[in-house]
Protein backbone atom coordinates (compact mmCIF):
# COMPACT_ATOMS: atom_id res chain seq x y z
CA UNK A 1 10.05 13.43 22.45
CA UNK A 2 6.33 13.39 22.78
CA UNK A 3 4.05 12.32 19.78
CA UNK A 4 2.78 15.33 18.59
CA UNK A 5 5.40 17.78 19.58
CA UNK A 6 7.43 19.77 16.78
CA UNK A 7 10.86 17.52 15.53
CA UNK A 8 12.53 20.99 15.34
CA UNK A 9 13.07 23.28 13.04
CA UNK A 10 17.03 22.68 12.69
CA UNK A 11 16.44 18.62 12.15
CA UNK A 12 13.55 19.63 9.82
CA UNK A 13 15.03 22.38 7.40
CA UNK A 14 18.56 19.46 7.26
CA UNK A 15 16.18 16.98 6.44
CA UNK A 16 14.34 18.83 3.55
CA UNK A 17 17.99 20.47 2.75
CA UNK A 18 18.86 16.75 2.08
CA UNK A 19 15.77 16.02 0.29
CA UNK A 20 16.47 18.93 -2.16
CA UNK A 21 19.95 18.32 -2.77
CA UNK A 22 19.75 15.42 -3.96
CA UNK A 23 16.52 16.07 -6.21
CA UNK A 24 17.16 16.46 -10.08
CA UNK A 25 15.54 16.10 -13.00
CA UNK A 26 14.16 12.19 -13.94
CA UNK A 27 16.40 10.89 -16.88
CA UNK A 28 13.42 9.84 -20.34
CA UNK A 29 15.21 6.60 -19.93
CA UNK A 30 14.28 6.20 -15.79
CA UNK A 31 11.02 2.97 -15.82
CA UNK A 32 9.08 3.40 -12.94
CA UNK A 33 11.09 0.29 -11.55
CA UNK A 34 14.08 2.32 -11.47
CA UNK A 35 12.65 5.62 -10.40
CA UNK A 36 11.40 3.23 -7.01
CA UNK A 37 15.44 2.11 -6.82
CA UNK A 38 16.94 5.67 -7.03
CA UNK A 39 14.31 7.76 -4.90
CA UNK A 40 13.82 5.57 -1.73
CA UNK A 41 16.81 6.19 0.03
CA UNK A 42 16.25 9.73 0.59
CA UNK A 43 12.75 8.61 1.78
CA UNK A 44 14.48 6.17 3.95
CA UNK A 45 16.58 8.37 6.27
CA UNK A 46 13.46 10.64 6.43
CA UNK A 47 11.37 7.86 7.97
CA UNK A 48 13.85 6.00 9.98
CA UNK A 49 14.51 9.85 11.81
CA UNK A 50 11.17 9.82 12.88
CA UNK A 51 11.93 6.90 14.78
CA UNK A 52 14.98 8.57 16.85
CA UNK A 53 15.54 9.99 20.23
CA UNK A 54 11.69 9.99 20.65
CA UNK A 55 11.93 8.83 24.42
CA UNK A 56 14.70 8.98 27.11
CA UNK A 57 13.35 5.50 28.78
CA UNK A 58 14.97 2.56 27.79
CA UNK A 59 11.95 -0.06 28.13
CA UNK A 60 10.20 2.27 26.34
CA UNK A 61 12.48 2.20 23.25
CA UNK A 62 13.05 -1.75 23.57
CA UNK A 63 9.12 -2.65 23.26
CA UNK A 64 8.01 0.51 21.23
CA UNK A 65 10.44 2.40 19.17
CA UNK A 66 13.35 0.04 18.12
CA UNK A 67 10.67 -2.93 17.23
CA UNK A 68 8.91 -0.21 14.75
CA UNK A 69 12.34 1.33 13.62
CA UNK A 70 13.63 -2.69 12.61
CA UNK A 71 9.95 -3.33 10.91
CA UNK A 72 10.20 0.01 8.92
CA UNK A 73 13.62 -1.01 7.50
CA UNK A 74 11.93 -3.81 5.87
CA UNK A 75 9.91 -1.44 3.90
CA UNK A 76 9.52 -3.00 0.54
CA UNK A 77 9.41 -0.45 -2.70
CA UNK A 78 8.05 2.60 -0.51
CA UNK A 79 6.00 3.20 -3.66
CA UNK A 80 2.87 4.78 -1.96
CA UNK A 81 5.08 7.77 -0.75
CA UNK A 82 6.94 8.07 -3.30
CA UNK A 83 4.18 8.26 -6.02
CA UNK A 84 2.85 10.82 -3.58
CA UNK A 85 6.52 13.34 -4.21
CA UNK A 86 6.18 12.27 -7.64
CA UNK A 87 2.87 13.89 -7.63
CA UNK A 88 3.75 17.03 -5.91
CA UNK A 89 6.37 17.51 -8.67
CA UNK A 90 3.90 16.76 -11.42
CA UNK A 91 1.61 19.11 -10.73
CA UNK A 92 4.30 21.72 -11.18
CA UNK A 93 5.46 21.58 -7.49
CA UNK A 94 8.05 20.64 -5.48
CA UNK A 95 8.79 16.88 -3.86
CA UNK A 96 9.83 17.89 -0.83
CA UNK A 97 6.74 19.72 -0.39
CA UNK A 98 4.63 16.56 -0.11
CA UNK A 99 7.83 15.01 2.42
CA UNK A 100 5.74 14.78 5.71
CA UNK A 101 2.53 13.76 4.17
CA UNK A 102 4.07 11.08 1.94
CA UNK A 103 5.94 9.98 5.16
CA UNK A 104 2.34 9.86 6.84
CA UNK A 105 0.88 7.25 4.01
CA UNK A 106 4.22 4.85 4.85
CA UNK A 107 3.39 5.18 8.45
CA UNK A 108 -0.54 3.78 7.68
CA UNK A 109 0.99 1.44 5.65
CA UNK A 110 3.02 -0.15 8.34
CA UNK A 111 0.40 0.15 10.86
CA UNK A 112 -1.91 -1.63 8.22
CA UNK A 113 0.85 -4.28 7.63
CA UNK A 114 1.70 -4.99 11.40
CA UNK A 115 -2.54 -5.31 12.26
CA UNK A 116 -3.55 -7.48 8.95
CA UNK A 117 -0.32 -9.42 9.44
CA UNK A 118 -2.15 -10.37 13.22
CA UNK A 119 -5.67 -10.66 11.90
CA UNK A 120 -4.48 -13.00 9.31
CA UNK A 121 -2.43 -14.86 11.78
CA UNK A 122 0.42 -14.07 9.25
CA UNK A 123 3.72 -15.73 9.99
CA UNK A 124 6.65 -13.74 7.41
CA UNK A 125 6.29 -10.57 5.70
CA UNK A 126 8.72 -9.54 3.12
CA UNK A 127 11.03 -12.56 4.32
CA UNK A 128 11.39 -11.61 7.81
CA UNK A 129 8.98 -12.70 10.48
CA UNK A 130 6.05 -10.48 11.73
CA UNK A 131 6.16 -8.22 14.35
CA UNK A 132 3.44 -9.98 16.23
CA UNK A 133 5.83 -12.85 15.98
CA UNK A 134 8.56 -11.72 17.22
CA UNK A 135 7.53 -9.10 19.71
CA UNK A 136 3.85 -10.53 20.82
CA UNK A 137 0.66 -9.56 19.83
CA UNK A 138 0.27 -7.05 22.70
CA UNK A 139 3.08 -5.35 21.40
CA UNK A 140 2.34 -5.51 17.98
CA UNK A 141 -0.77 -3.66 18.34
CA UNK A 142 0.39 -1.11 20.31
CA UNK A 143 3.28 -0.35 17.94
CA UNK A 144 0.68 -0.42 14.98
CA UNK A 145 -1.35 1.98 16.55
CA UNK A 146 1.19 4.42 17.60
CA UNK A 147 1.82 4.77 13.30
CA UNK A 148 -1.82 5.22 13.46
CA UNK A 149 -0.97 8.31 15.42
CA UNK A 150 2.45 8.88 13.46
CA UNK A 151 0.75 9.30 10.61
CA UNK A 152 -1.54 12.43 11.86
CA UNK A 153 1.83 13.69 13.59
CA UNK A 154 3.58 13.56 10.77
CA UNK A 155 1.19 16.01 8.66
CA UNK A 156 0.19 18.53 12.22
CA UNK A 157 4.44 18.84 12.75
CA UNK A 158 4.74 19.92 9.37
CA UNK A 159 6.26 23.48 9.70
CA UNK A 160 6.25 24.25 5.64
CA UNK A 161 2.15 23.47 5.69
CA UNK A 162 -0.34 25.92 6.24
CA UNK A 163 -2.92 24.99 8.26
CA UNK A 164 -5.92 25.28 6.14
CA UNK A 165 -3.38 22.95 3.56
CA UNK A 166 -3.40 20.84 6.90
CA UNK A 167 -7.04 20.07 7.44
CA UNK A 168 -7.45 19.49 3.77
CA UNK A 169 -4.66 16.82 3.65
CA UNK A 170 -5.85 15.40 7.32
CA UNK A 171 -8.99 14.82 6.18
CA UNK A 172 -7.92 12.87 3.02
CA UNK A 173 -6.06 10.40 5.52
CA UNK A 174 -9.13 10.25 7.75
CA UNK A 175 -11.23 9.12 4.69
CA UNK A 176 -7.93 6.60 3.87
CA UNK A 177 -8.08 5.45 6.81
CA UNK A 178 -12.33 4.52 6.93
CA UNK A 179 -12.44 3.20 3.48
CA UNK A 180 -9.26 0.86 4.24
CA UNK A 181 -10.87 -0.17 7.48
CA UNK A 182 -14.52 -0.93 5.68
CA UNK A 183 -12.81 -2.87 3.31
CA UNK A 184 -10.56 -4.90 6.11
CA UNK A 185 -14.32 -5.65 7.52
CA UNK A 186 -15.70 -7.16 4.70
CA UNK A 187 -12.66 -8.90 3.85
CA UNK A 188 -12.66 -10.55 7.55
CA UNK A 189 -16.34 -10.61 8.27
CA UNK A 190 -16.69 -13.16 5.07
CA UNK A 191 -14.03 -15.29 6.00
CA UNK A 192 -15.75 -15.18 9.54
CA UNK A 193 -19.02 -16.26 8.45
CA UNK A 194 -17.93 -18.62 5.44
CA UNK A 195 -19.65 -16.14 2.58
CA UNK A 196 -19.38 -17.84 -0.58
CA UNK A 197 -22.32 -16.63 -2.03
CA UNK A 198 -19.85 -13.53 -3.21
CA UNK A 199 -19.95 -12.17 -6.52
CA UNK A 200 -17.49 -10.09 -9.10
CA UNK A 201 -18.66 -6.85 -7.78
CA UNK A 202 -18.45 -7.92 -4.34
CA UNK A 203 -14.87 -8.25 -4.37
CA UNK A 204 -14.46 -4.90 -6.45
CA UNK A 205 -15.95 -3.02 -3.82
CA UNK A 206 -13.82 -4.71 -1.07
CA UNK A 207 -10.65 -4.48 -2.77
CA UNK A 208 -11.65 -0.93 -3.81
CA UNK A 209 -11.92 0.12 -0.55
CA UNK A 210 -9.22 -1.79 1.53
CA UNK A 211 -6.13 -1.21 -0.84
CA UNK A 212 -7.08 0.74 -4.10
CA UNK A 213 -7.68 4.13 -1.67
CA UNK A 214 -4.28 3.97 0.12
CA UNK A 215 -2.52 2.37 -2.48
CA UNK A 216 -2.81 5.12 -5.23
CA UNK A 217 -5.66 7.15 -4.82
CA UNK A 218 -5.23 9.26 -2.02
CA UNK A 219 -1.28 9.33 -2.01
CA UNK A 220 -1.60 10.89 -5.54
CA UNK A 221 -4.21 13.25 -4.59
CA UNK A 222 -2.09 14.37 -1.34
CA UNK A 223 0.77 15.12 -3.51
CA UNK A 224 -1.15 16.95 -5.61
CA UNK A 225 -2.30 18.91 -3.26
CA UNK A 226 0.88 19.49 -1.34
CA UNK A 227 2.43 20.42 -4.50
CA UNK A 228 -0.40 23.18 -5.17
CA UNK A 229 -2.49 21.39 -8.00
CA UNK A 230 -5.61 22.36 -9.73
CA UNK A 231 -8.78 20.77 -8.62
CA UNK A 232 -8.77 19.27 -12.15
CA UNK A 233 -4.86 17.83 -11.36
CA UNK A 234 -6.16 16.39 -8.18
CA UNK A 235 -9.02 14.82 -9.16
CA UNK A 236 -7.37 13.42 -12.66
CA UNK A 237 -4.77 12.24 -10.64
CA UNK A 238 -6.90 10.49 -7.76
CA UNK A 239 -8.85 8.36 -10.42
CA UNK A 240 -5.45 7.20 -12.33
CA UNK A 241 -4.05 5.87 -8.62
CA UNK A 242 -7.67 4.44 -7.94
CA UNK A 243 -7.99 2.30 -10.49
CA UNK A 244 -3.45 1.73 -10.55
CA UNK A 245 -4.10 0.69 -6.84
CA UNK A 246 -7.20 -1.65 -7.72
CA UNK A 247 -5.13 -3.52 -10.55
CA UNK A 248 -2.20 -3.55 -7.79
CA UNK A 249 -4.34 -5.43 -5.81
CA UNK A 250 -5.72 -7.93 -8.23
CA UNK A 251 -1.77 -8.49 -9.00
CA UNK A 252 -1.18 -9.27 -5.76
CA UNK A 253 -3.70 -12.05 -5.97
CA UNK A 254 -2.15 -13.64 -8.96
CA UNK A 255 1.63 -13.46 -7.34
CA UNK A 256 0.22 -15.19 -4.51
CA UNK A 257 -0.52 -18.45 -6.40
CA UNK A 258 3.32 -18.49 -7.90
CA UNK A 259 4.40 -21.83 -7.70
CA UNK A 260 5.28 -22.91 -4.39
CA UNK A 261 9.20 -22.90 -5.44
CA UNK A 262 9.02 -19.56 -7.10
CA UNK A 263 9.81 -17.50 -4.14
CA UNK A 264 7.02 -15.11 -3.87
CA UNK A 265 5.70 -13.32 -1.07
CA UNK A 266 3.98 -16.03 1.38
CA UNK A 267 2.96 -18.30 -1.44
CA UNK A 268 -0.55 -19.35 -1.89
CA UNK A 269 -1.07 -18.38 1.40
CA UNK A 270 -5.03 -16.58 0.18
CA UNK A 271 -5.38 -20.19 -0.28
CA UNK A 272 -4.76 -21.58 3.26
CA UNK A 273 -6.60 -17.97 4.71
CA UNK A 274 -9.36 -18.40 2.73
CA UNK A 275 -9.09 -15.33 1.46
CA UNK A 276 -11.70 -14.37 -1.35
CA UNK A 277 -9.38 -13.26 -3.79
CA UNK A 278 -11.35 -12.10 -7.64
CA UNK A 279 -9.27 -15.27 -8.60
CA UNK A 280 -11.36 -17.48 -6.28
CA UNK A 281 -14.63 -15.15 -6.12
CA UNK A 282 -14.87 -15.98 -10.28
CA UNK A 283 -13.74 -19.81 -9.80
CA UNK A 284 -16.46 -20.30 -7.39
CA UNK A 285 -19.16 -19.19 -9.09
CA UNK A 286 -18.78 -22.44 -11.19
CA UNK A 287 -20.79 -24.49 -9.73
CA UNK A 288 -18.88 -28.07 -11.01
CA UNK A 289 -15.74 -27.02 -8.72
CA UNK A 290 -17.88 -24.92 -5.82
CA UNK A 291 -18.24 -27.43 -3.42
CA UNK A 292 -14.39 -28.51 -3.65
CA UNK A 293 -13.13 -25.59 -3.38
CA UNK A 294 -15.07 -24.12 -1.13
CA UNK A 295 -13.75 -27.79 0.79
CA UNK A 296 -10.04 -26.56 0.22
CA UNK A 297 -10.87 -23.30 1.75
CA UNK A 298 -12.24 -24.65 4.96
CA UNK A 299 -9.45 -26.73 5.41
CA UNK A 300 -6.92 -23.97 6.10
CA UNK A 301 -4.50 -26.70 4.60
CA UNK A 302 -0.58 -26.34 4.06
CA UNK A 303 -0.36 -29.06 1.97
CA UNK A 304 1.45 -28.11 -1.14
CA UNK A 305 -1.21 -31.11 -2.84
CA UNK A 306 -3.98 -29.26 -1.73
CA UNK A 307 -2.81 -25.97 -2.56
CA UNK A 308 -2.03 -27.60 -6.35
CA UNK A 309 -5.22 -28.54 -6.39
CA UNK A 310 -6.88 -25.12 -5.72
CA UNK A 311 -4.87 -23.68 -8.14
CA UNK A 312 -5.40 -26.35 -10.73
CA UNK A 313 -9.57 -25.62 -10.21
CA UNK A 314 -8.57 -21.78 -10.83
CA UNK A 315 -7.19 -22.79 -13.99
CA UNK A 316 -9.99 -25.37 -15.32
CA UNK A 317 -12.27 -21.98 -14.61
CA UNK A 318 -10.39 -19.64 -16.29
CA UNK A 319 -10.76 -17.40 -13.13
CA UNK A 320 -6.89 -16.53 -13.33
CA UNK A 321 -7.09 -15.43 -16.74
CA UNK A 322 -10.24 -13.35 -15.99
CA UNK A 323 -8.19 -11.52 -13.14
CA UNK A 324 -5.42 -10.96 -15.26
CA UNK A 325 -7.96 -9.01 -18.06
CA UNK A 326 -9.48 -7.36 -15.92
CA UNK A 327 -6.18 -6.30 -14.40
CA UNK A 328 -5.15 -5.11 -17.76
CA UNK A 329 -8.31 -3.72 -18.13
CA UNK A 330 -8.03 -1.27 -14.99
CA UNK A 331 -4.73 -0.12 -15.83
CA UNK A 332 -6.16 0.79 -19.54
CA UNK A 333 -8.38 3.12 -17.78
CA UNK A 334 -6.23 4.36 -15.48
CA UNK A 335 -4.17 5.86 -18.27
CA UNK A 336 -7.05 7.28 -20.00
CA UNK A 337 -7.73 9.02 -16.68
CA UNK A 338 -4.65 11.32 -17.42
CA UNK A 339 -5.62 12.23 -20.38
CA UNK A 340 -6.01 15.94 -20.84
CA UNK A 341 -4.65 16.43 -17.41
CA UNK A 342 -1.56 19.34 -17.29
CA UNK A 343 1.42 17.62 -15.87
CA UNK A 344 4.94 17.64 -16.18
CA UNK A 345 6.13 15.47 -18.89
CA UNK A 346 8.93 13.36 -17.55
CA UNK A 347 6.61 12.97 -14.77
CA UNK A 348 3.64 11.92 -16.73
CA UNK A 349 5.57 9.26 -18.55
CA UNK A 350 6.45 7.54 -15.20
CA UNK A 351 2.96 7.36 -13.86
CA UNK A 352 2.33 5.69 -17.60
CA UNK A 353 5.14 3.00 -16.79
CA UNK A 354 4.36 2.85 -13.09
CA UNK A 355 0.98 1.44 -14.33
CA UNK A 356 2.11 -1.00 -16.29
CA UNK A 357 4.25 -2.25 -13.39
CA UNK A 358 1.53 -2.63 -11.78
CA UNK A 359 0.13 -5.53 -13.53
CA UNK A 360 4.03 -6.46 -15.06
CA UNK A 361 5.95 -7.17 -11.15
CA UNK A 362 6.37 -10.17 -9.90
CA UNK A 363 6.70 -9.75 -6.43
């Protein structure tokens, strides 16, 4: 089955039959921890079906379909699309509403995964190898860029969406999809050109752009909309996830430099890219540990030593105790953000402990 082309109607109205089925009320006592737990499955079967009986051509399955299907099982907490349901129902609408459009945020998620993972000349991501390492880089980009595609099929095929409702939600992906891209340039262009004449803001901006957008911003918003929110809902809602997603990122940072026994994801491997966390952006700007660290960068070194030693420098600058205030800092905003918003009250109190797990996870 073509890209593009309707999944049909009777695999569609099972699928959302499913979805609604299985819906209920959130128990007070649900964290947003557990809320991720209970609610991906159903999001699971919905995404892995988009990845059957799209082709009747074997090769084409073996270097296209079935490498995408086995990376999407590895999907991690699904939390972008399923903040983006939770929305839909806050808002006084229904989750399955905001199905195809939350499935179209997982879809740039994994394409963004399977490209930064190749630009980054990643090795393992969530414990398994990449894609690009175990299929090739050809193949790897082409699979990333067919969920490039996915994701705007996803939303067009949606038979429950007007399309004015269409547009509207298409066009918050497009602008997704630019603002993650802008912030992937700077992100690469300074490692390319050995910037380390960054500052604070800098690094606000970037991260802004490349994760805090897709990461809770826009899914919020779509689900919002989807669910048939109030300007005032949608906008409330897109601030919370933009400055959730920014602290996610930040977080991120600081789980990278676990110790190197710890079992985090890729451990203190910013270190080794280079990468200009706010951890290293803040511990660079002292100008006692500049030139060494800046040293340690350029090395691209493995060496747990080395990597102890970068860390050590963060500490003796206090940079990862400024990125963990302003972490905290972000999320404090975030929740006055929903202040004075209309939402649905079970629903309200998760997006008040989904921010704190923001900042509170460990991996």
């Amino acid at each position: 089955m073509a890209i593009g082309q309707p999944r049909g109607l009777r695999h569609r109205i099972a699928s959302l039959s499913r979805l609604l089925a299985t819906q209920k009320a959130v128990p007070v006592s649900t964290s947003f921890a557990d809320f991720l737990a209970a609610e991906h499955q159903d999001l699971e079967r919905r995404i892995a079906d988009f990845f059957c009986d799209r082709t009747d051509r074997a090769d084409i399955d073996a270097y296209l379909y079935a490498p995408l299907a086995r990376f999407s099982r590895n999907g991690g907490k699904r939390h972008r699309p399923l903040i983006c349901m939770l929305a839909a129902r806050a808002v006084g609408g229904d989750a399955a509403a905001a199905l195809d459009v939350a499935t179209a945020i997982e879809h740039f998620q994994s394409a963004a995964l399977i490209h930064d993972d190749i630009a980054d000349r990643g090795n393992t991501r969530r414990g398994a190898p990449c894609l690009h390492v175990t299929e090739g880089e050809g193949i790897a980009i082409n699979c990333g860029d067919l969920e490039l595609i996915s994701m705007t099929a996803a939303v067009l095929d949606d038979a429950n969406l007007g399309d004015e409702l269409k547009i509207r939600l298409l066009r918050e992906l497009v602008e997704m999809t630019r603002r993650t891209i802008e912030g992937q340039a700077l992100d690469l262009g300074w490692a390319r050109d050995a910037r380390y004449d960054l500052t604070v803001e800098d690094y606000l901006d970037m991260a802004t752009r490349k994760t805090a957008w897709y990461s809770g911003a826009v899914p919020l918003a779509c689900g919002a909309i989807a669910g048939g929110g109030c300007e005032v809902q949608v906008e409330g809602l897109r601030s919370f996830g933009l400055a959730c997603g920014l602290a996610f990122q930040i977080q991120d940072d600081l789980i990278n430099l676990q110790p190197l026994d710890g079992g985090g994801k890729d451990v203190r491997s910013d270190i080794t890219q280079g990468k200009r966390t706010l951890i290293c952006v803040h511990a660079l700007l002292d100008d006692a540990y500049h030139d060494e660290l800046v040293d340690i960068l350029e090395s691209a070194s493995t060496d747990p030593a080395v990597l102890e030693r970068a860390v050590e420098i963060f500490r003796q600058t206090n940079s990862i105790a400024f990125a963990s205030e302003r972490a905290v800092e972000l999320i404090a905003h975030a929740k006055r953000a929903l202040a004075g918003i209309e939402l649905d009250a079970e629903c309200r109190r998760l997006f008040i402990s989904m921010a704190d797990f923001f900042i509170e996870r460990v991996s």
